[in-house]
Protein backbone atom coordinates (compact mmCIF):
# COMPACT_ATOMS: atom_id res chain seq x y z
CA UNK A 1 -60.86 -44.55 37.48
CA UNK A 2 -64.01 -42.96 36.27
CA UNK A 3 -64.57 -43.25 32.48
CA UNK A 4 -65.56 -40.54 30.38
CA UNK A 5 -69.10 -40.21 28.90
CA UNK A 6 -70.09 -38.45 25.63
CA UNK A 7 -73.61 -36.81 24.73
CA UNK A 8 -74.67 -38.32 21.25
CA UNK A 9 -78.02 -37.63 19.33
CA UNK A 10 -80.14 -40.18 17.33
CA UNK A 11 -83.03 -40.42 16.03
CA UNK A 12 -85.79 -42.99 17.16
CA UNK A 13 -85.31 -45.15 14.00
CA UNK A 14 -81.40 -44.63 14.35
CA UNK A 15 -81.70 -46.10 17.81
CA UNK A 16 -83.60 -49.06 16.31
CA UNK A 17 -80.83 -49.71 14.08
CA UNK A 18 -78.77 -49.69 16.54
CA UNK A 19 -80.63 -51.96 18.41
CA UNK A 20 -80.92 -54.22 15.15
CA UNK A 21 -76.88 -54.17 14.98
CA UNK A 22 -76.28 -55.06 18.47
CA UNK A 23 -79.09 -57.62 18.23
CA UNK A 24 -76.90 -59.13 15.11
CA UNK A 25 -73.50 -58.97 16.91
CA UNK A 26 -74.76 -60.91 20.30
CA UNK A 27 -75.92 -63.45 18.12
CA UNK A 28 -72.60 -63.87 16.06
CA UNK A 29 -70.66 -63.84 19.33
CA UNK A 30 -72.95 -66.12 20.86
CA UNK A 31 -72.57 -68.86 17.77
CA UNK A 32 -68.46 -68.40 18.03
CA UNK A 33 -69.24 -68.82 22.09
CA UNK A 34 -67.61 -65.45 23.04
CA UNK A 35 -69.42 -65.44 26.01
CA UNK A 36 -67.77 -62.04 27.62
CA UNK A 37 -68.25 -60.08 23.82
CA UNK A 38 -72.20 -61.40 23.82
CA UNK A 39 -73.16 -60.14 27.13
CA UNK A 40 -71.35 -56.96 26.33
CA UNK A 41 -73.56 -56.40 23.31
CA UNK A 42 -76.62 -57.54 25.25
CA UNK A 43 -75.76 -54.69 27.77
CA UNK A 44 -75.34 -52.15 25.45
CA UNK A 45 -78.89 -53.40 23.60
CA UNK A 46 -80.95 -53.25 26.93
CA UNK A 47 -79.23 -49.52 27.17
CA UNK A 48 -80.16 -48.75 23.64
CA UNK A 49 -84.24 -50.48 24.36
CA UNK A 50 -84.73 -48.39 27.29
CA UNK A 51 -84.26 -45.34 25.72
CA UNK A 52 -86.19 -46.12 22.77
CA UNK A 53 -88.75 -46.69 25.51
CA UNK A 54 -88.20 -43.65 27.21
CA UNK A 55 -88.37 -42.21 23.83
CA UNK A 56 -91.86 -43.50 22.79
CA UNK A 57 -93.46 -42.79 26.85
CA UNK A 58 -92.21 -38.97 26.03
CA UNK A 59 -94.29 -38.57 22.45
CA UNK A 60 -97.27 -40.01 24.24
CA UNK A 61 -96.74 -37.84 27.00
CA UNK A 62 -96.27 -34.23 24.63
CA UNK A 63 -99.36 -35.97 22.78
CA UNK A 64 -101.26 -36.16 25.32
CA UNK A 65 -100.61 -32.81 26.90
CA UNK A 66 -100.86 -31.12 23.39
CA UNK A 67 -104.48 -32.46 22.81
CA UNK A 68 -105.56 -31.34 26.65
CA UNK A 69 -103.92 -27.78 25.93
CA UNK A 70 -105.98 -27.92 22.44
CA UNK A 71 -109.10 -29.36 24.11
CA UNK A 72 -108.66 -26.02 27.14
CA UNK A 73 -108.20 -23.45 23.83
CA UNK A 74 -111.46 -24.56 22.85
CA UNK A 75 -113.69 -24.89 25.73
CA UNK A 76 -115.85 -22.25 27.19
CA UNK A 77 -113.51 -21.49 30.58
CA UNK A 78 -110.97 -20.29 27.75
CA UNK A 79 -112.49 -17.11 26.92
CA UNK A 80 -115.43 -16.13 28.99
CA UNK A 81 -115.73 -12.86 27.30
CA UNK A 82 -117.07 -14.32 23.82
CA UNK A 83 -120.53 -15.18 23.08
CA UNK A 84 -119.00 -18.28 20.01
């Protein structure tokens, strides 16, 4: 049976808390050695790090493409009409 799936938005920092949490919870389950609970909650937290990665690689992707489109505005192949 295929589970269901559910679209949720967080913020960068809310995902770090997250991560934080989960971070906590492996280690609690790990010190009472529930073994299956710990590698649950490591799962989840290598979900929750790759999207913060995926995350971070998209700002310095729009950053990068917003200072080339700002860098184009300015230079002379822009506008080869005006004399500035």
């Amino acid at each position: 049976m295929n589970e269901s799936t559910a679209l949720i938005k967080l913020t960068k920092s809310e995902i770090e808390w997250a991560i934080i949490a989960l971070v906590y919870s492996q280690q609690a389950a790990e010190h009472f050695t529930q073994w299956d609970d710990a590698k649950m909650y490591e799962r989840i937290r290598k979900d929750f790090v790759k999207i913060k990665n995926d995350i971070i690689k998209g700002e310095k992707e729009l950053e990068t493409r917003n200072e080339k489109e700002k860098a184009n505005r300015n230079s002379p192949q822009a506008c080869k009409s005006c004399d500035d």
